[in-house]
PDB file of N, CA and C in Angstrom:
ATOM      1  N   UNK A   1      -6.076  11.328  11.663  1.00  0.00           N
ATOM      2  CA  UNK A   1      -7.454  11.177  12.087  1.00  0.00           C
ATOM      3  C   UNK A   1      -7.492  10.440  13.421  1.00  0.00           C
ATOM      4  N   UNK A   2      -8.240  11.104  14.610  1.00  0.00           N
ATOM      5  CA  UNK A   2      -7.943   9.612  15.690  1.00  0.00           C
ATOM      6  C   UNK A   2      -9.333   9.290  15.490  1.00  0.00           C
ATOM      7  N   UNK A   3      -9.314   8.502  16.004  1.00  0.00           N
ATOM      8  CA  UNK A   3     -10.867   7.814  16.116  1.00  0.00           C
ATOM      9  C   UNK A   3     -11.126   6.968  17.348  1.00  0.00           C
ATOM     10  N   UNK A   4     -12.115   7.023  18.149  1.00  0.00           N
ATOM     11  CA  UNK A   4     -12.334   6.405  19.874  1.00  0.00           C
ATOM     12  C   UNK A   4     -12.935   4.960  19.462  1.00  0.00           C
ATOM     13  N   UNK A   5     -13.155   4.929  20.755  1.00  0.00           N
ATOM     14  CA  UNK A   5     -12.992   3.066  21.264  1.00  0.00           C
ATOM     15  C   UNK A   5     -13.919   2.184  20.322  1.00  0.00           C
ATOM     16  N   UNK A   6     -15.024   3.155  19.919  1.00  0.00           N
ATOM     17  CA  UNK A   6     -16.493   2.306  19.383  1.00  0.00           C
ATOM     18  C   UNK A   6     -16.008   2.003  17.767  1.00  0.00           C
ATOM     19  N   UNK A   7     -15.020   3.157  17.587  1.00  0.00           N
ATOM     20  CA  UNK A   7     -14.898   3.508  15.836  1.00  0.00           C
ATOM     21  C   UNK A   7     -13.619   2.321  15.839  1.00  0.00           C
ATOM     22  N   UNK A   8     -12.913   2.338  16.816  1.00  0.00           N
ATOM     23  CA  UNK A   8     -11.676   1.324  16.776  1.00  0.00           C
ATOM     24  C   UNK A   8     -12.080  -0.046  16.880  1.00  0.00           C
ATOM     25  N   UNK A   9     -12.944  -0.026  17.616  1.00  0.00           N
ATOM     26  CA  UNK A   9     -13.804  -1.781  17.959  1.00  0.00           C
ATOM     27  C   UNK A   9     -14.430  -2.177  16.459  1.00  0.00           C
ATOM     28  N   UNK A  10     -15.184  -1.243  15.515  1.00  0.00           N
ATOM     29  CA  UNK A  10     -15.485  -1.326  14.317  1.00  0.00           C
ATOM     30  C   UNK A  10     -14.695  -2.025  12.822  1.00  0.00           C
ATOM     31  N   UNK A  11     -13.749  -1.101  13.378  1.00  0.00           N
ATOM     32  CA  UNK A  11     -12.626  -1.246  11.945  1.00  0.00           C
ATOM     33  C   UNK A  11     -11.690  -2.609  12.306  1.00  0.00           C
ATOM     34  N   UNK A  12     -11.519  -2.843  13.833  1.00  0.00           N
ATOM     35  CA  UNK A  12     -11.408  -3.985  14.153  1.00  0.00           C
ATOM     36  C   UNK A  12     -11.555  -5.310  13.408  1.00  0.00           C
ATOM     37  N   UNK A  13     -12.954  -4.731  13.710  1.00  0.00           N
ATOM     38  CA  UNK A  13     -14.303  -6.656  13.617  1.00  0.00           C
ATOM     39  C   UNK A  13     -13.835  -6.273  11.799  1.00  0.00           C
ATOM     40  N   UNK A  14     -14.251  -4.944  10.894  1.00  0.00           N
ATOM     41  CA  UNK A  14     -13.884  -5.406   9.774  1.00  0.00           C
ATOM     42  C   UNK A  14     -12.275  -6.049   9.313  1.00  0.00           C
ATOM     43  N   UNK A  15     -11.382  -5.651  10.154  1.00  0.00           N
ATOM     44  CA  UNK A  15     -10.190  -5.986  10.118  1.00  0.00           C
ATOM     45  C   UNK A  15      -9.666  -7.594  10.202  1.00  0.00           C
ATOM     46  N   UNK A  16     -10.788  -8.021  10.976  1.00  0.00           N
ATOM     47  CA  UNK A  16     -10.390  -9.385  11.370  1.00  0.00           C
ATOM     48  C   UNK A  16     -10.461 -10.331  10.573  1.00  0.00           C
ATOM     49  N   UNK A  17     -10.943 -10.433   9.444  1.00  0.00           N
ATOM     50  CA  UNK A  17     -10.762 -11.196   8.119  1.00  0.00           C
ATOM     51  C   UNK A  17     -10.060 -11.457   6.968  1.00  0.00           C
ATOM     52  N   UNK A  18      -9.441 -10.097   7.544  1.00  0.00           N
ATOM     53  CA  UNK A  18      -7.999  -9.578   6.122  1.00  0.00           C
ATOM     54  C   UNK A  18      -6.951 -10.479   6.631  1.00  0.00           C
ATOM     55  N   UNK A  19      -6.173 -10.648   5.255  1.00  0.00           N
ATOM     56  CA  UNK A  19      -4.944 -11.262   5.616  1.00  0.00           C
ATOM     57  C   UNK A  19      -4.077 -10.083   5.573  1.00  0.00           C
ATOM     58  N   UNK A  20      -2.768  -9.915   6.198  1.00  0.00           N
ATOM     59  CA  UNK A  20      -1.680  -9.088   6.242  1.00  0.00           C
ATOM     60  C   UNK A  20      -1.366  -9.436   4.500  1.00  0.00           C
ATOM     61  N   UNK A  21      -0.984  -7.800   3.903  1.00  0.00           N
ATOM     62  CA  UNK A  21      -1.017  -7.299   2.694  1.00  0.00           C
ATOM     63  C   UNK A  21       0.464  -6.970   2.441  1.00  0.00           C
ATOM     64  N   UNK A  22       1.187  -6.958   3.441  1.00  0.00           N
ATOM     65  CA  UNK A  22       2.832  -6.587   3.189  1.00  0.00           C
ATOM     66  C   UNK A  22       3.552  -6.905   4.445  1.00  0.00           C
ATOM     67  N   UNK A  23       4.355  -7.374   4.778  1.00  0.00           N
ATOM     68  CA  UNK A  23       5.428  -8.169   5.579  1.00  0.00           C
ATOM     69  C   UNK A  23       6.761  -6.925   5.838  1.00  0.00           C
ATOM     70  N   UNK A  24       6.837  -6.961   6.900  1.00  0.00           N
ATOM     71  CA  UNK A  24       8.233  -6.564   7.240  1.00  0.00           C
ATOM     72  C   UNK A  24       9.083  -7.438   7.656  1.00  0.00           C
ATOM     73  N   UNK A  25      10.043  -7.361   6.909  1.00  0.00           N
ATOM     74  CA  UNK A  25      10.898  -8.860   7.191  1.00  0.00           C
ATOM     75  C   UNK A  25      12.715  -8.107   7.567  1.00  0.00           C
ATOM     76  N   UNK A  26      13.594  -9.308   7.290  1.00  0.00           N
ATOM     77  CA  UNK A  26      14.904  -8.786   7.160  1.00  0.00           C
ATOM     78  C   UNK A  26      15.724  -7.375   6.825  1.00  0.00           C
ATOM     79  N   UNK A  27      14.945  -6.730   5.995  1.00  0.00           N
ATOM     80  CA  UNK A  27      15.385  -5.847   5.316  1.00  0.00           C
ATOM     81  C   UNK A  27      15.042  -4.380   6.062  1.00  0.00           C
ATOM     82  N   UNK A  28      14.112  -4.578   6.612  1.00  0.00           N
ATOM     83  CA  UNK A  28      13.729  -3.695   7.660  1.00  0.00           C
ATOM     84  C   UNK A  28      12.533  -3.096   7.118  1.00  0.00           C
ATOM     85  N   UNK A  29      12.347  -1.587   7.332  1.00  0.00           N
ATOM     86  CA  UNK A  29      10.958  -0.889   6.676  1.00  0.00           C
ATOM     87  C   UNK A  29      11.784  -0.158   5.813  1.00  0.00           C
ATOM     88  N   UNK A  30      11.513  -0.554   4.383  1.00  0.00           N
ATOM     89  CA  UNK A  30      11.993   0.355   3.015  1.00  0.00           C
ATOM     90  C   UNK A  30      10.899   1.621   2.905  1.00  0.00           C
ATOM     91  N   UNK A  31      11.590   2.251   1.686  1.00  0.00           N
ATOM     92  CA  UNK A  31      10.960   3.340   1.145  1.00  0.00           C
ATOM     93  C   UNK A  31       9.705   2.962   0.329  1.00  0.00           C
ATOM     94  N   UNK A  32      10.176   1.351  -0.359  1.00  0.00           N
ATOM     95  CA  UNK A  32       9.540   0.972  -1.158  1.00  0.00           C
ATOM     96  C   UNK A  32       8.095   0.109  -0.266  1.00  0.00           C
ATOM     97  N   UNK A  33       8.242   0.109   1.364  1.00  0.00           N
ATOM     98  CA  UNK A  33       7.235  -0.778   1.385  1.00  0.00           C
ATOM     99  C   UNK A  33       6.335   0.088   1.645  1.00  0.00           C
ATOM    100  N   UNK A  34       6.752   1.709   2.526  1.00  0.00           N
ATOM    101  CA  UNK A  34       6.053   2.752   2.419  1.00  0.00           C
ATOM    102  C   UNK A  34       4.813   3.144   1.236  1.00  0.00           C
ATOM    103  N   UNK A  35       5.760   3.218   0.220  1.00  0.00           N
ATOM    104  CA  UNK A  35       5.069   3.413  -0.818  1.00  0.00           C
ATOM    105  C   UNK A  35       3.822   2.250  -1.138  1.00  0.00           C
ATOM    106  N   UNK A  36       4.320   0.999  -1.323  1.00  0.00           N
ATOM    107  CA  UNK A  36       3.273  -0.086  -1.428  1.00  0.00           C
ATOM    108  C   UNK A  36       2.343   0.463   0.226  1.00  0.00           C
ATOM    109  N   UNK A  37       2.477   0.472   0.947  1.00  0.00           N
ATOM    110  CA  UNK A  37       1.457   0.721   1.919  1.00  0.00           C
ATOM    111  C   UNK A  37       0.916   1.676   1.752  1.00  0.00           C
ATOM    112  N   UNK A  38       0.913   2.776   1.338  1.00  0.00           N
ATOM    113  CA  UNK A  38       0.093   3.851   0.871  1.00  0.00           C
ATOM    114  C   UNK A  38      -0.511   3.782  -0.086  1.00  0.00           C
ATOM    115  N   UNK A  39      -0.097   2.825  -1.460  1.00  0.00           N
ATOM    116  CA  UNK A  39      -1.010   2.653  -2.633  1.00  0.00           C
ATOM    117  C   UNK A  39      -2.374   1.429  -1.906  1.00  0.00           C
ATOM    118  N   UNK A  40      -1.616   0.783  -0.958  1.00  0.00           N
ATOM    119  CA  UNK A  40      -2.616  -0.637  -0.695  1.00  0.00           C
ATOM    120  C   UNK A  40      -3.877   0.578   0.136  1.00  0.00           C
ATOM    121  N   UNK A  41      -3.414   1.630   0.877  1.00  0.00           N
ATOM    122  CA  UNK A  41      -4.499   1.827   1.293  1.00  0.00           C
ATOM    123  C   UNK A  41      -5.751   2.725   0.959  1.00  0.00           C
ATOM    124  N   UNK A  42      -5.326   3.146  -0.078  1.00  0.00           N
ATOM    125  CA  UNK A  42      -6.070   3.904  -1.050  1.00  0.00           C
ATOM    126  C   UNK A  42      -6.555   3.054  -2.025  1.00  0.00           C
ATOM    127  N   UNK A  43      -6.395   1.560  -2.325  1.00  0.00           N
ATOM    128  CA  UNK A  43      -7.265   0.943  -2.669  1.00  0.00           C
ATOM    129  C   UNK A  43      -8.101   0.152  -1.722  1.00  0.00           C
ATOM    130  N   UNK A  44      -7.761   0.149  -0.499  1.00  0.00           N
ATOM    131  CA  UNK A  44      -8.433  -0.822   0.649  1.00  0.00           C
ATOM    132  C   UNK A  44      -8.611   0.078   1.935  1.00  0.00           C
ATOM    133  N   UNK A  45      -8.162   1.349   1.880  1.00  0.00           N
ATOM    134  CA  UNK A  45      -8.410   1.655   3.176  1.00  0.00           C
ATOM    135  C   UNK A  45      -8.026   1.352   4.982  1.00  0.00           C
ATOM    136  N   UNK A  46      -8.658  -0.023   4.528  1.00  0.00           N
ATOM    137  CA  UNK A  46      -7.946  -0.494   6.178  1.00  0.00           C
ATOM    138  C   UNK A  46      -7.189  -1.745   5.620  1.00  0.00           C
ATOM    139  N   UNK A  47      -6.022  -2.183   5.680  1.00  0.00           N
ATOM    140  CA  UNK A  47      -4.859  -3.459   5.880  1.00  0.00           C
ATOM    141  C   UNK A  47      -4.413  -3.474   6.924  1.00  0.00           C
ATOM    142  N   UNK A  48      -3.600  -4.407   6.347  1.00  0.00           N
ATOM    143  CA  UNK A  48      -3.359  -5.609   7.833  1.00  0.00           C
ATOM    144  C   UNK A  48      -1.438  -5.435   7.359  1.00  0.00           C
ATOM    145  N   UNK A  49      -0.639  -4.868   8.139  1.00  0.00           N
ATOM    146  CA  UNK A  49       1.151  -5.313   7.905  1.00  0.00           C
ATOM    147  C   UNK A  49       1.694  -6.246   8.904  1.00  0.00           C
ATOM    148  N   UNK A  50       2.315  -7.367   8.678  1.00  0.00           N
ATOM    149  CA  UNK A  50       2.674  -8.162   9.519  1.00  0.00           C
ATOM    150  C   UNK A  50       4.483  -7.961   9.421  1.00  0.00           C
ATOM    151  N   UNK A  51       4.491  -7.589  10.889  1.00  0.00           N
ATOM    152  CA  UNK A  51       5.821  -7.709  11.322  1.00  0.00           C
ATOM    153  C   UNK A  51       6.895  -9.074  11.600  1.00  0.00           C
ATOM    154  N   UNK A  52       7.372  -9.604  10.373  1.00  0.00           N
ATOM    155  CA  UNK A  52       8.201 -11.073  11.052  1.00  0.00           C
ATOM    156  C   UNK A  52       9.570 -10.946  11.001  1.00  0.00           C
ATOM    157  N   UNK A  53       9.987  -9.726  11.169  1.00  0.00           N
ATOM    158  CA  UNK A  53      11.367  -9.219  11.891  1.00  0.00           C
ATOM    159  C   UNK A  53      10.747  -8.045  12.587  1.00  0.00           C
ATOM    160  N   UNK A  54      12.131  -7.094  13.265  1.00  0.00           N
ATOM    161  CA  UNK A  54      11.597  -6.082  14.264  1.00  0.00           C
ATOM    162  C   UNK A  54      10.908  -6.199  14.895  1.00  0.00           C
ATOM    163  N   UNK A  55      10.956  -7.448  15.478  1.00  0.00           N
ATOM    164  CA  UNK A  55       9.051  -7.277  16.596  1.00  0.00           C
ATOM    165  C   UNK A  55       9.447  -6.595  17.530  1.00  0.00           C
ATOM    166  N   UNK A  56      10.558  -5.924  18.116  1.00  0.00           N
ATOM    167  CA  UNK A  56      10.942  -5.350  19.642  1.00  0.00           C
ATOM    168  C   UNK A  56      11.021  -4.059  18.934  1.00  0.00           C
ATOM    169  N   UNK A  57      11.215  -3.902  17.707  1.00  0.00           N
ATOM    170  CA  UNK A  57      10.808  -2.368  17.396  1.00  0.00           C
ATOM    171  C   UNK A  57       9.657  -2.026  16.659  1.00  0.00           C
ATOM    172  N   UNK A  58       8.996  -2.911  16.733  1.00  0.00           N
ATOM    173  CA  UNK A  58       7.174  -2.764  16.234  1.00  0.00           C
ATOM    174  C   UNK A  58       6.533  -1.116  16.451  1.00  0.00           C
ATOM    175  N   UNK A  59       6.593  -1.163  17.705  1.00  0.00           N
ATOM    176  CA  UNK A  59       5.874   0.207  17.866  1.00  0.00           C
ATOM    177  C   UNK A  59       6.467   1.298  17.362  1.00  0.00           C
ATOM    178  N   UNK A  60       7.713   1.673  17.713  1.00  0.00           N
ATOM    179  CA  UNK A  60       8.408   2.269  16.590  1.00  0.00           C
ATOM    180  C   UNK A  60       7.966   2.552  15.404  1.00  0.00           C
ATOM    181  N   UNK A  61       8.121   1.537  14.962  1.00  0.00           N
ATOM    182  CA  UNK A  61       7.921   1.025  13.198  1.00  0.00           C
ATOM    183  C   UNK A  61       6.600   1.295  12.946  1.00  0.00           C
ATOM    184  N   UNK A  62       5.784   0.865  13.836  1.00  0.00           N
ATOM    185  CA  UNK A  62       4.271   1.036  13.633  1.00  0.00           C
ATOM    186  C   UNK A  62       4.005   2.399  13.534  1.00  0.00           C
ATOM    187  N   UNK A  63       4.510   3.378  14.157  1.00  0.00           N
ATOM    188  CA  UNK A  63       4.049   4.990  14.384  1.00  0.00           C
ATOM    189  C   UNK A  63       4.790   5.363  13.567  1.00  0.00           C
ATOM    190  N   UNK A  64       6.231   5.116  12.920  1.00  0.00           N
ATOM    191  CA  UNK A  64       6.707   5.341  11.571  1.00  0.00           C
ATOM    192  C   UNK A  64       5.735   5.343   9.948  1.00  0.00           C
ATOM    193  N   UNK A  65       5.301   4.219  10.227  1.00  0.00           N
ATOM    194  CA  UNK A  65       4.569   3.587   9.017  1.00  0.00           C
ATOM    195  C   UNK A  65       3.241   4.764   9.240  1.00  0.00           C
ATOM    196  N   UNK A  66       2.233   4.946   9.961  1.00  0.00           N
ATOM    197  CA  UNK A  66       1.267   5.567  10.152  1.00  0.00           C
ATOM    198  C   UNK A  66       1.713   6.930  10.088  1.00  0.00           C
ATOM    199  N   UNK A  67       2.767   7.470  10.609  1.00  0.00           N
ATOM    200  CA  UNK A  67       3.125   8.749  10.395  1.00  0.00           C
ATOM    201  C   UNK A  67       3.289   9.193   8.333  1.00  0.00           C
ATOM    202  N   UNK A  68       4.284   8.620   8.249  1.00  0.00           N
ATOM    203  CA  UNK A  68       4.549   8.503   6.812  1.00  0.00           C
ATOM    204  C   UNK A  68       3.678   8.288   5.234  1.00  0.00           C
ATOM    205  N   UNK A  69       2.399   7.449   5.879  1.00  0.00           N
ATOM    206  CA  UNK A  69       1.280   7.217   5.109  1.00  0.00           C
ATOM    207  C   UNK A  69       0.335   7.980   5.507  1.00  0.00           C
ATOM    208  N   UNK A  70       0.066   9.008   6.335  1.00  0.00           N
ATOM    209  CA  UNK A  70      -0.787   9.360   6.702  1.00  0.00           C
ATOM    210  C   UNK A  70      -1.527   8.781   7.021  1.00  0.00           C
ATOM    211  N   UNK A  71      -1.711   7.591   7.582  1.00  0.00           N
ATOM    212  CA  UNK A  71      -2.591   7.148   7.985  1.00  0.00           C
ATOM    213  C   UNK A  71      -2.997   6.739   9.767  1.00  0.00           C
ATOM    214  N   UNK A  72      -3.795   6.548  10.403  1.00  0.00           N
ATOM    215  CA  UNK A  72      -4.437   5.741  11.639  1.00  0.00           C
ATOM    216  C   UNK A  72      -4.289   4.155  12.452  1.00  0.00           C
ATOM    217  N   UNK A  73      -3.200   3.909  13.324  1.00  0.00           N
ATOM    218  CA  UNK A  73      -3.149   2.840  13.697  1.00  0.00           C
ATOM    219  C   UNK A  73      -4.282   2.536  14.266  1.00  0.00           C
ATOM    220  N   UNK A  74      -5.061   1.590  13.508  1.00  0.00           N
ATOM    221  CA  UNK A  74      -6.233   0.584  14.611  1.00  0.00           C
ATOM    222  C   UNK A  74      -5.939   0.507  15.774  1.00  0.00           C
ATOM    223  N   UNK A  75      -4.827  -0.657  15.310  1.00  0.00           N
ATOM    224  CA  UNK A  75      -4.378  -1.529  17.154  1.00  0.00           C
ATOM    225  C   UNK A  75      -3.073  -1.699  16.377  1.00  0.00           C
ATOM    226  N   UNK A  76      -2.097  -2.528  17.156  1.00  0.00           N
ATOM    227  CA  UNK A  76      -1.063  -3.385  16.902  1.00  0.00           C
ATOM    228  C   UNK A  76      -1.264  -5.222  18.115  1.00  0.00           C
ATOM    229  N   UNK A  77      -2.025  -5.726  17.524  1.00  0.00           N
ATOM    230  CA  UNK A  77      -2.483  -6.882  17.875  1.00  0.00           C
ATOM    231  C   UNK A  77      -1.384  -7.952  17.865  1.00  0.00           C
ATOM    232  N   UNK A  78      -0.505  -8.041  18.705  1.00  0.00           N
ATOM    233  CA  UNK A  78       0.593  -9.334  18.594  1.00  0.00           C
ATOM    234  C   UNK A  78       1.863  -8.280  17.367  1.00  0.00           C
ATOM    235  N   UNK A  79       1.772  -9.307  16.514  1.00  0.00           N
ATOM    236  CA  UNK A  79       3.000  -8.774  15.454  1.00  0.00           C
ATOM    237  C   UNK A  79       2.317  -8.051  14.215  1.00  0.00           C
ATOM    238  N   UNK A  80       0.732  -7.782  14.192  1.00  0.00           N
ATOM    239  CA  UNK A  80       0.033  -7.426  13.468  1.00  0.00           C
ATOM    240  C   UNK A  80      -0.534  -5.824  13.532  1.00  0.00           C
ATOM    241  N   UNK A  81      -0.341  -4.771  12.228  1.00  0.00           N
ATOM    242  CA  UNK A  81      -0.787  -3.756  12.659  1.00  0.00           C
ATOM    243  C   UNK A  81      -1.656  -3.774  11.453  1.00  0.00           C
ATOM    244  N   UNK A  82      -2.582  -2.784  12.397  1.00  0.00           N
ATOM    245  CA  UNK A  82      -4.229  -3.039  11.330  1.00  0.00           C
ATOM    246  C   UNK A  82      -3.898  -1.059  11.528  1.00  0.00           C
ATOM    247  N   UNK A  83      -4.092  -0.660  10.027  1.00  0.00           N
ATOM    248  CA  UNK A  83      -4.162   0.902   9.446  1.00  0.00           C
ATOM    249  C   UNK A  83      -5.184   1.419   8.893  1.00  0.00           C
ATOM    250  N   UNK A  84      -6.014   2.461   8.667  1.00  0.00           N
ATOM    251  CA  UNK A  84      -7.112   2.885   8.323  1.00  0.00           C
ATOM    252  C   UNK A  84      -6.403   4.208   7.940  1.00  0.00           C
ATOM    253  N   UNK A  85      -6.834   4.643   6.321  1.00  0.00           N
ATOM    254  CA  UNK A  85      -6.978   5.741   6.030  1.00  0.00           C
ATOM    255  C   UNK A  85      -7.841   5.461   5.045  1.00  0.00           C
ATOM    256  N   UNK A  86      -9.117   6.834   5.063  1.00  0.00           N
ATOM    257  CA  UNK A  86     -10.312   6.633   3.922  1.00  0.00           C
ATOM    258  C   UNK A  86      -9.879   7.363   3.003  1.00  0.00           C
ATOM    259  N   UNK A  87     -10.624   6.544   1.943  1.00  0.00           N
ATOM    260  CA  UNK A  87     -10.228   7.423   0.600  1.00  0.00           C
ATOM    261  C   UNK A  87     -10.316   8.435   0.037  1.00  0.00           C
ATOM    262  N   UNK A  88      -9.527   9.231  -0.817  1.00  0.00           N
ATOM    263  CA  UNK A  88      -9.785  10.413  -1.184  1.00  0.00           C
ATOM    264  C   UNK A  88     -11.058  10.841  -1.473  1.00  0.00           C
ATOM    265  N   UNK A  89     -11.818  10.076  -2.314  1.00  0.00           N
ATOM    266  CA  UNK A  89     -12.531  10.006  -2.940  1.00  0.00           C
ATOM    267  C   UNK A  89     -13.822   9.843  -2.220  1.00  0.00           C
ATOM    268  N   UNK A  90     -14.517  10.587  -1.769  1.00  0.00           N
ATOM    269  CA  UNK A  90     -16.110  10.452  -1.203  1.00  0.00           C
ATOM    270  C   UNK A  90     -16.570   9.267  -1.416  1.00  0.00           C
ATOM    271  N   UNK A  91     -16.600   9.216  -2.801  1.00  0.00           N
ATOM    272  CA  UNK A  91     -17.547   7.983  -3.024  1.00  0.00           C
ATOM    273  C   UNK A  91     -17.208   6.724  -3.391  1.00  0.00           C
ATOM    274  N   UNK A  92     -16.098   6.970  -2.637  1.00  0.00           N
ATOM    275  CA  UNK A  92     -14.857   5.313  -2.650  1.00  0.00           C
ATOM    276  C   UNK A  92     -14.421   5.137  -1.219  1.00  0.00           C
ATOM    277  N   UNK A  93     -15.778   5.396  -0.122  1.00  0.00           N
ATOM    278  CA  UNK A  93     -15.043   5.244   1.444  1.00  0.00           C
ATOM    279  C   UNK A  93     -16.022   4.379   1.842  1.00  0.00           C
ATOM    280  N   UNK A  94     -15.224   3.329   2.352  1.00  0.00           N
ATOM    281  CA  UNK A  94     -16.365   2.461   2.201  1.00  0.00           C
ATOM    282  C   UNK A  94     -16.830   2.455   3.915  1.00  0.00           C
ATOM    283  N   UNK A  95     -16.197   3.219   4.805  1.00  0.00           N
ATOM    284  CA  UNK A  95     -16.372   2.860   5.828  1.00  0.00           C
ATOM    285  C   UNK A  95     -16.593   4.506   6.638  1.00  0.00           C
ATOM    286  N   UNK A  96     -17.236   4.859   5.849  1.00  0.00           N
ATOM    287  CA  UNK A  96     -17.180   6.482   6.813  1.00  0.00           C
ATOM    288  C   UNK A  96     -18.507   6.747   6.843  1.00  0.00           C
ATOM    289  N   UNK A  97     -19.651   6.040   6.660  1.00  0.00           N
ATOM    290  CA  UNK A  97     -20.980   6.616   7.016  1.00  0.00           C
ATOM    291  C   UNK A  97     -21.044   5.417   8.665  1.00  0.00           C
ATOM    292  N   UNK A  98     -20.353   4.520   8.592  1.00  0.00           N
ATOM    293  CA  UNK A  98     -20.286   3.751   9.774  1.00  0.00           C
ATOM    294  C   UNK A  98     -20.028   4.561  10.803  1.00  0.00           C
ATOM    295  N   UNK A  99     -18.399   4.992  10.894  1.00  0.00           N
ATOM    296  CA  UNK A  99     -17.532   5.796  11.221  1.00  0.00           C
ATOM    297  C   UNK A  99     -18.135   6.870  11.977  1.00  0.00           C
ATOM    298  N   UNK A 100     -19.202   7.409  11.533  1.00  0.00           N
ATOM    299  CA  UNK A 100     -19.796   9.290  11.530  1.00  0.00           C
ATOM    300  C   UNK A 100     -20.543   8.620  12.242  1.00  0.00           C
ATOM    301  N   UNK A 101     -21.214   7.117  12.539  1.00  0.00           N
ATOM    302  CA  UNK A 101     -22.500   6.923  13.280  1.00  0.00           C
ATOM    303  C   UNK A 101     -22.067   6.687  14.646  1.00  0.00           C
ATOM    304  N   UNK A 102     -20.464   6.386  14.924  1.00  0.00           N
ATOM    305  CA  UNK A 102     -19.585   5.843  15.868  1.00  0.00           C
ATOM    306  C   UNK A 102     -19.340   6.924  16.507  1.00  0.00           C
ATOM    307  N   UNK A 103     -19.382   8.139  16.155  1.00  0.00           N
ATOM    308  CA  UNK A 103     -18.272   9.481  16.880  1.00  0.00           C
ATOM    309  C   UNK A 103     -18.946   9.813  18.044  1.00  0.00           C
ATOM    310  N   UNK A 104     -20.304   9.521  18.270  1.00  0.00           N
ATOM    311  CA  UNK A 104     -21.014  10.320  19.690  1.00  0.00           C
ATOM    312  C   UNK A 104     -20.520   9.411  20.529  1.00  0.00           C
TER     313      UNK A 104
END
């Protein structure tokens, strides 16, 4: 999904209150954190992954992770990447009548 500057400035400001939901650390990016990042975002939609290893391969990692989950990099803010994918479910998105008001 891409989404422009107004829809990114949005998910942002909601973004900015979350704490990071899964850590990339030593071990690098598992299969298993994949998986936890795809269940976290189908219950939350937009999270927060904090990078405290790999920071020189962040972006990398970041377009890995978004590729793999299907999901939308926000931003990558410092060591922080903020992801958006809405839910399957129509009437479990909590952020797509916003979203649709953002696209013009």
């Amino acid at each position: 999904m891409e989404i422009n500057a107004k829809q990114r400035k949005f998910l942002e400001k909601n973004a900015h209150p979350l704490n990071p939901l899964v850590q990339i650390g030593g071990a690098g990016l598992t299969d298993n954190q994949i998986s936890q990042i795809s269940r976290l975002l189908e219950e939350h939609e937009l999270i927060k992954v904090k990078f405290n290893e790999f920071k020189e391969e962040k972006h990398d990692l970041s377009n890995q992770i978004a590729e793999q989950t299907q999901s939308t990099t926000v931003r990558l803010i410092g060591n922080t990447l903020i992801l958006y994918r809405p839910a399957k479910e129509t009437n479990d998105r909590k952020f797509e009548k916003e979203l649709n008001k953002l696209k013009k």
